[in-house]
C-alpha atoms as a PDB file:
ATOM      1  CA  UNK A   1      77.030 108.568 112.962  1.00  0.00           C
ATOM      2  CA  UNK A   2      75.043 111.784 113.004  1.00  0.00           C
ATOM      3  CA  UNK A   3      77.089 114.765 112.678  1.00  0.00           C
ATOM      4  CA  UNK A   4      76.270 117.460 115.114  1.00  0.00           C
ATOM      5  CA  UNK A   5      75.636 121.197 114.270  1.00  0.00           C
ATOM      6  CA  UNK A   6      78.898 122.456 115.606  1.00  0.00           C
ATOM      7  CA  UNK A   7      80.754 119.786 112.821  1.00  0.00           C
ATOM      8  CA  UNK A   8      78.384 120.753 109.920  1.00  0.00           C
ATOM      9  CA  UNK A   9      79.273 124.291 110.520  1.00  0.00           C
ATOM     10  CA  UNK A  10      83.095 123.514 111.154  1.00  0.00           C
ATOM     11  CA  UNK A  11      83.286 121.283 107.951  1.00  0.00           C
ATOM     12  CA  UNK A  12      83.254 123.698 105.382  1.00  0.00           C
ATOM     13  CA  UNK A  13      85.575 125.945 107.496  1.00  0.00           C
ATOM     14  CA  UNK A  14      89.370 126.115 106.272  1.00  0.00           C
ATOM     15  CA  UNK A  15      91.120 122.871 107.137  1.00  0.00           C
ATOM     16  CA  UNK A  16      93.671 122.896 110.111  1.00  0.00           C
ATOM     17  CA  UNK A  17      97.034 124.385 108.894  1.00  0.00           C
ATOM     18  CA  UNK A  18      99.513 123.333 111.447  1.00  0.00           C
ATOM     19  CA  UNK A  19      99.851 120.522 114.623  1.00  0.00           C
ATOM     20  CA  UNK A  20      98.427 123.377 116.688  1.00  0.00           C
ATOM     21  CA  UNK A  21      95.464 123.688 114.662  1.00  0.00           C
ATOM     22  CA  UNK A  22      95.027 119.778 113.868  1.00  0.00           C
ATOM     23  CA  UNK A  23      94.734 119.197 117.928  1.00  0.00           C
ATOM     24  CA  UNK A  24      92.374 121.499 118.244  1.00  0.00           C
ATOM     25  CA  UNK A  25      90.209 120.431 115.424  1.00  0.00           C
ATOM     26  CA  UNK A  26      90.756 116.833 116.910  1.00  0.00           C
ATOM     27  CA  UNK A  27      89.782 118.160 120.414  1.00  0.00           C
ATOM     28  CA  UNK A  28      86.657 119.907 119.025  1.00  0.00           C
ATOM     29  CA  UNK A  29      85.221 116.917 117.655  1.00  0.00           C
ATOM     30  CA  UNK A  30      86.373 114.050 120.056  1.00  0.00           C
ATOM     31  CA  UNK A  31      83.292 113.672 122.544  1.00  0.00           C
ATOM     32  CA  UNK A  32      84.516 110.869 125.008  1.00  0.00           C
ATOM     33  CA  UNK A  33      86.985 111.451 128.144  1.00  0.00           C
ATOM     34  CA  UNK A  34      90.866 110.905 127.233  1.00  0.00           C
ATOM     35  CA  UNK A  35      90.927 108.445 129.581  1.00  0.00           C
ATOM     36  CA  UNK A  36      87.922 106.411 127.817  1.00  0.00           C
ATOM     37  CA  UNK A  37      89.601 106.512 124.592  1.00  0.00           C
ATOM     38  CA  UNK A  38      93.168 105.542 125.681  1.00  0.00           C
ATOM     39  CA  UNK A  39      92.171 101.633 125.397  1.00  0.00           C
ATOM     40  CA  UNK A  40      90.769 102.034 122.489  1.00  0.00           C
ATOM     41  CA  UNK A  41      94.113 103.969 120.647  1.00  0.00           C
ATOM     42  CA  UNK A  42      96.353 101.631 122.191  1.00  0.00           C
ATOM     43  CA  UNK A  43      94.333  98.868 121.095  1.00  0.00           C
ATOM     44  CA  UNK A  44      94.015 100.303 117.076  1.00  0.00           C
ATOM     45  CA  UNK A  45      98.093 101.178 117.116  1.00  0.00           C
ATOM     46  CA  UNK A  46      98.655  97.213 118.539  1.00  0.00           C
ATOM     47  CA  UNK A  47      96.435  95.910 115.805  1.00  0.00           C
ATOM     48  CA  UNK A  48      97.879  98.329 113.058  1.00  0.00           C
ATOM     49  CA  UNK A  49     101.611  96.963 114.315  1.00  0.00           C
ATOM     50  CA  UNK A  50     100.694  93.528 113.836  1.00  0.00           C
ATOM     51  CA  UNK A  51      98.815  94.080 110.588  1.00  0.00           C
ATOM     52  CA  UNK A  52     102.069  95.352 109.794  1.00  0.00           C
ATOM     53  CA  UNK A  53     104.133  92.591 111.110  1.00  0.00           C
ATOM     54  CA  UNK A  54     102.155  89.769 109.257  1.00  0.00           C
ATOM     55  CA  UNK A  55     102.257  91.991 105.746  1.00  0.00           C
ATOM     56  CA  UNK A  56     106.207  91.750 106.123  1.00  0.00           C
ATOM     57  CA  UNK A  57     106.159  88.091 107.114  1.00  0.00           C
ATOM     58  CA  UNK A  58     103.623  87.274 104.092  1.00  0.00           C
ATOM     59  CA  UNK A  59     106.033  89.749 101.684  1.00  0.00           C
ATOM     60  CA  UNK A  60     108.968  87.285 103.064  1.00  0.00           C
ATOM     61  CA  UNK A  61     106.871  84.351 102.279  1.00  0.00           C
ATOM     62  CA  UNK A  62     106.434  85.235  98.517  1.00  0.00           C
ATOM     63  CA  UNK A  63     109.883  86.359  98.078  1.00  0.00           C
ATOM     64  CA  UNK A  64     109.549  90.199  97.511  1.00  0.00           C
ATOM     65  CA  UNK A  65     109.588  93.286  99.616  1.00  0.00           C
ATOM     66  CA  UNK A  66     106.867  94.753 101.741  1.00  0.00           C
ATOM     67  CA  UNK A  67     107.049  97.225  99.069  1.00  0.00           C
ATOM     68  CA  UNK A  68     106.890  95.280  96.070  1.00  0.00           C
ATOM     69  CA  UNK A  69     104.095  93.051  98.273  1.00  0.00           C
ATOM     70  CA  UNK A  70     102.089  96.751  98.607  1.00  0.00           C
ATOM     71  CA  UNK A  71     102.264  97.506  94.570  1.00  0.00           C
ATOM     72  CA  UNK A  72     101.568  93.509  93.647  1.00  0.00           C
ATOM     73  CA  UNK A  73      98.075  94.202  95.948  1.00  0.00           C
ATOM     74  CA  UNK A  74      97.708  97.372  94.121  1.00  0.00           C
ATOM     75  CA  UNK A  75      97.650  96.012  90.895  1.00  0.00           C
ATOM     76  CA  UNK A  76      95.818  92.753  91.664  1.00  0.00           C
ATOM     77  CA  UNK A  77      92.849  95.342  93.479  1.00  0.00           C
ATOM     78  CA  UNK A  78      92.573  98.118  90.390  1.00  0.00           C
ATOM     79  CA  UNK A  79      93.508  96.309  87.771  1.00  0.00           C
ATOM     80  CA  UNK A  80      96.327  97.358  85.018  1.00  0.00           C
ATOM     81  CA  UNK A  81      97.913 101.351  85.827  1.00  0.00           C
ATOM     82  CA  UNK A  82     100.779 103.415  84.625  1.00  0.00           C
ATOM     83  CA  UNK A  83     103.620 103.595  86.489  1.00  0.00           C
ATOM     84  CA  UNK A  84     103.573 107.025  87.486  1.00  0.00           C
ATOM     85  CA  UNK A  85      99.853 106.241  89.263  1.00  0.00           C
ATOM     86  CA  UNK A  86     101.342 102.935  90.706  1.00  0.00           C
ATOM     87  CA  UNK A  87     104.249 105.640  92.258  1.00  0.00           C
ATOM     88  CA  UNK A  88     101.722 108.350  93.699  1.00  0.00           C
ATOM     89  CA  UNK A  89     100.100 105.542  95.216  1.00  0.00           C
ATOM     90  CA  UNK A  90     102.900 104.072  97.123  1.00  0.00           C
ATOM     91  CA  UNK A  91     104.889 107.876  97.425  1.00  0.00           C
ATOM     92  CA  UNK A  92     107.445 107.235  95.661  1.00  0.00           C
ATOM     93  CA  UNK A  93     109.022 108.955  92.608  1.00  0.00           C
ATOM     94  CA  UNK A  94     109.275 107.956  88.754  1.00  0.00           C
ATOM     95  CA  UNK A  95     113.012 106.207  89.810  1.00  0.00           C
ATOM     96  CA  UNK A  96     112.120 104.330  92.231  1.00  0.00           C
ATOM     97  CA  UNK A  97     108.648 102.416  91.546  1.00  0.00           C
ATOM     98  CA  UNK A  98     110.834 102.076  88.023  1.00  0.00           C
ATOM     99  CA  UNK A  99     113.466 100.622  90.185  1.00  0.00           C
ATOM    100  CA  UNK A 100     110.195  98.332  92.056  1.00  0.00           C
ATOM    101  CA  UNK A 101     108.802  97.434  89.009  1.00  0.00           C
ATOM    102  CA  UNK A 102     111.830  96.226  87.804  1.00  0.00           C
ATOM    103  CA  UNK A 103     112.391  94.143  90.437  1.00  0.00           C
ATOM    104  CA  UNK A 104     108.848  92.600  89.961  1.00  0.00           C
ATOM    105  CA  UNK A 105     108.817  92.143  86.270  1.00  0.00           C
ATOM    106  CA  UNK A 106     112.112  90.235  86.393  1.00  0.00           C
ATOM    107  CA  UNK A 107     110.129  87.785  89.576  1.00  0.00           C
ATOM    108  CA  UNK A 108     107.498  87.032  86.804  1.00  0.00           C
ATOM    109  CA  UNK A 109     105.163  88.826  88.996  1.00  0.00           C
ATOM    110  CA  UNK A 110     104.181  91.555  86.899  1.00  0.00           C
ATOM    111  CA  UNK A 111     104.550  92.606  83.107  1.00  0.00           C
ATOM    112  CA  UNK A 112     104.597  96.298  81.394  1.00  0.00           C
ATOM    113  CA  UNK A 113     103.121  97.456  78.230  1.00  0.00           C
ATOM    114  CA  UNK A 114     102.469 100.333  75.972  1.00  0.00           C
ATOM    115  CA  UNK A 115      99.620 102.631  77.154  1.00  0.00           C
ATOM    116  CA  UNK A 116      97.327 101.808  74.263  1.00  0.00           C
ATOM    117  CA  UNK A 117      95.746 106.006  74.123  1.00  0.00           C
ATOM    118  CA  UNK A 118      98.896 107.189  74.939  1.00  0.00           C
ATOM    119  CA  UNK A 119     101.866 105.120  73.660  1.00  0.00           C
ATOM    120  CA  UNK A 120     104.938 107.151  75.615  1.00  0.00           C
ATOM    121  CA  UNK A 121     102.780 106.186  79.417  1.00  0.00           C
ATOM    122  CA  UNK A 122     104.254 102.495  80.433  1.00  0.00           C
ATOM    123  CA  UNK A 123     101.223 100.010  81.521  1.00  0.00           C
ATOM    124  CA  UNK A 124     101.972  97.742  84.685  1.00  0.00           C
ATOM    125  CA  UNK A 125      99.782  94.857  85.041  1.00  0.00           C
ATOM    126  CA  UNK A 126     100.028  91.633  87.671  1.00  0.00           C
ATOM    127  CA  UNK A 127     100.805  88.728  86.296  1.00  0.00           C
ATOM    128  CA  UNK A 128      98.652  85.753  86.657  1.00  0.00           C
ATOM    129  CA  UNK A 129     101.111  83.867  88.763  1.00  0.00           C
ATOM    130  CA  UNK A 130     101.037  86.883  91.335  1.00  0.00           C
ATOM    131  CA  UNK A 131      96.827  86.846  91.030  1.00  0.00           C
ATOM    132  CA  UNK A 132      97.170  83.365  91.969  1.00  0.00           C
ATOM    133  CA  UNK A 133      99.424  83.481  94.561  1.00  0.00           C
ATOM    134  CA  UNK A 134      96.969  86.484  96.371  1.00  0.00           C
ATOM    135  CA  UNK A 135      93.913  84.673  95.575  1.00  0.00           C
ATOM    136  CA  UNK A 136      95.511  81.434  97.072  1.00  0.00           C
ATOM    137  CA  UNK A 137      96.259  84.123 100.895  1.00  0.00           C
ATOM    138  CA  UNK A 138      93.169  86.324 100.163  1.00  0.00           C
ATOM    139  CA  UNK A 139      91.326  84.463 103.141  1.00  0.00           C
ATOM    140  CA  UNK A 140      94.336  83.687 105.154  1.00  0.00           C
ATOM    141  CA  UNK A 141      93.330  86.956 107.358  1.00  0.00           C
ATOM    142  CA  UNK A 142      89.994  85.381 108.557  1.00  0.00           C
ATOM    143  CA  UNK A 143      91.577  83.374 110.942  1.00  0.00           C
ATOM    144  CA  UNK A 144      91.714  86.075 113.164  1.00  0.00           C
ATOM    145  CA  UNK A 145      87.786  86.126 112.772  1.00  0.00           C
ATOM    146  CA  UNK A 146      87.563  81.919 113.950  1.00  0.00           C
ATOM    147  CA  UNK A 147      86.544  82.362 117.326  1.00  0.00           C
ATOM    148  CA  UNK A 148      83.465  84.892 116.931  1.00  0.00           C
ATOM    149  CA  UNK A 149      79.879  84.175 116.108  1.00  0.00           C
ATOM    150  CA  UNK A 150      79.055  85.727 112.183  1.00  0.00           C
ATOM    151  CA  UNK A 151      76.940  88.537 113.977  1.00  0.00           C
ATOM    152  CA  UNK A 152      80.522  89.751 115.886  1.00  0.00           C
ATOM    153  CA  UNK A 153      81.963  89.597 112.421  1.00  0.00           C
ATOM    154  CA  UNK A 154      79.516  92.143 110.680  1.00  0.00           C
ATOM    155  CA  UNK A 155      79.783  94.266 113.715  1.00  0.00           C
ATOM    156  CA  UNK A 156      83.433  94.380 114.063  1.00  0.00           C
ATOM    157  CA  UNK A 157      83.582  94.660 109.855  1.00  0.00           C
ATOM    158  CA  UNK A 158      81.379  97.800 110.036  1.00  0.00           C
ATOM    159  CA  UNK A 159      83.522  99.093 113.165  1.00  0.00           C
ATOM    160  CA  UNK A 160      86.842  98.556 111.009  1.00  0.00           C
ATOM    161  CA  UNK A 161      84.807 100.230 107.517  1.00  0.00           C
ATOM    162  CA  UNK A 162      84.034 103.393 109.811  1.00  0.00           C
ATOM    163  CA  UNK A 163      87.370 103.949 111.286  1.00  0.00           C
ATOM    164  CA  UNK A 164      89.100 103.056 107.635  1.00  0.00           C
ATOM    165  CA  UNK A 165      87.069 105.850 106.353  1.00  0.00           C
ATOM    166  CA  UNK A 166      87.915 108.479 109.788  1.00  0.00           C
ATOM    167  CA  UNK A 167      91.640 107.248 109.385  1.00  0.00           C
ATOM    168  CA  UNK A 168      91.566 108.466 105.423  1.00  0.00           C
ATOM    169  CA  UNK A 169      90.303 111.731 105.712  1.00  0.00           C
ATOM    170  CA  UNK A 170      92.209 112.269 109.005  1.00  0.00           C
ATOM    171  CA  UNK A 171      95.054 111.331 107.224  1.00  0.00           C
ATOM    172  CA  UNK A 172      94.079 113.757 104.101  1.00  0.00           C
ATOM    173  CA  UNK A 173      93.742 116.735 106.859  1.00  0.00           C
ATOM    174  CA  UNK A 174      97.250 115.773 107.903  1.00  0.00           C
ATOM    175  CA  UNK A 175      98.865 115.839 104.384  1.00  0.00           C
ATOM    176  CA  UNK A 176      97.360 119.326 103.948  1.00  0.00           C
ATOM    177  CA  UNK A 177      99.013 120.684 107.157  1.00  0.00           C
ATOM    178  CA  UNK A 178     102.208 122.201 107.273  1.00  0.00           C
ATOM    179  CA  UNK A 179     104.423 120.115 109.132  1.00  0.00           C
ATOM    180  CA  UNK A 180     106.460 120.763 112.574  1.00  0.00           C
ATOM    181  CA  UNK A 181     109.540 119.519 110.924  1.00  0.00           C
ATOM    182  CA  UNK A 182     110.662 119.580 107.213  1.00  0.00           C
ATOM    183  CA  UNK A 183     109.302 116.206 105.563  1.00  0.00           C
ATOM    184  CA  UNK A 184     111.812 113.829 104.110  1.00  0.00           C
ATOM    185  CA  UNK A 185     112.482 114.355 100.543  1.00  0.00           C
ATOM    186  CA  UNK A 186     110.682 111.177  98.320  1.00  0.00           C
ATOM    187  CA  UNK A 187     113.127 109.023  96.981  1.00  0.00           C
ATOM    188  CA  UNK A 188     113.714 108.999  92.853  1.00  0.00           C
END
């Protein structure tokens, strides 16, 4: 999508600082009528809740949390990490994802090691029981794709890769912004 002059010259201003200034910056750069975009919203948040509700009923089916189901796809995506990257990515501290990994290592589904450049980090890696078990529900997903010619599939793929990439730096602008409220402290 072709960004117009008023965004190029926005972009390198200062990024919103508060929910007042996030609005705006939304309402500066959304170009189609509230009421044409409601649908659309309504119809993201409903898919987003049930993306939601099948990750907790596939975490159920393999026996761990949606938590532990979150750092298992982690690991299984990027490969082997330290702990304290496996934390950042889920926001949690150094006690918990300890407290996760824990859990997982004593499943079978994952093992720890020695950083080999830096023997004091702790490696996590998936185990190949818990590669198998994603490989074996990778696919499961594209039944949702069954009823639509291969041509609606590469459209609606790209449609889901652009607003994946909107929803990440939106969501980037967001953690930069003070918040209305004080946050919740991150669990340990």
């Amino acid at each position: 999508m072709a960004e117009t002059p008023e965004a190029e010259t926005t972009a390198e201003a200062a990024p919103p600082a508060d929910i007042v200034e996030l609005s705006e910056w939304v309402s500066s750069r959304v170009r189609a009528d509230e009421a044409d975009l409601a649908p659309a919203i309504t119809a993201l948040r409903e898919c987003v809740l049930a993306w939601e509700g099948y990750r907790l009923e596939l975490a159920t089916f393999i026996g761990v949390s949606v938590n532990e189901s979150t750092a298992l796809s982690y690991l299984v995506a990027r490969g082997p990490m330290p702990i304290s990257e496996l934390a950042g990515l889920l926001g949690f501290g150094s006690g918990s994802a300890t407290l996760l990994v824990d859990r997982l290592e004593a499943k079978g589904l994952l093992v720890r090691s020695a950083d080999p450049g830096d023997r004091r980090r702790t490696i996590v890696e998936a185990t190949a029981s818990s590669h198998e078990h994603l490989k074996q529900m990778r696919m499961w997903p594209a039944v949702v794709y069954a009823d639509l010619e291969p041509q609606q599939v590469r459209e609606y793929a790209a449609v889901l890769e652009h607003v994946g990439e909107r929803l990440r730096e939106f969501a980037g602008l967001v953690a930069g912004a003070q918040a209305p409220v004080a946050p919740p402290k991150r669990r340990q």
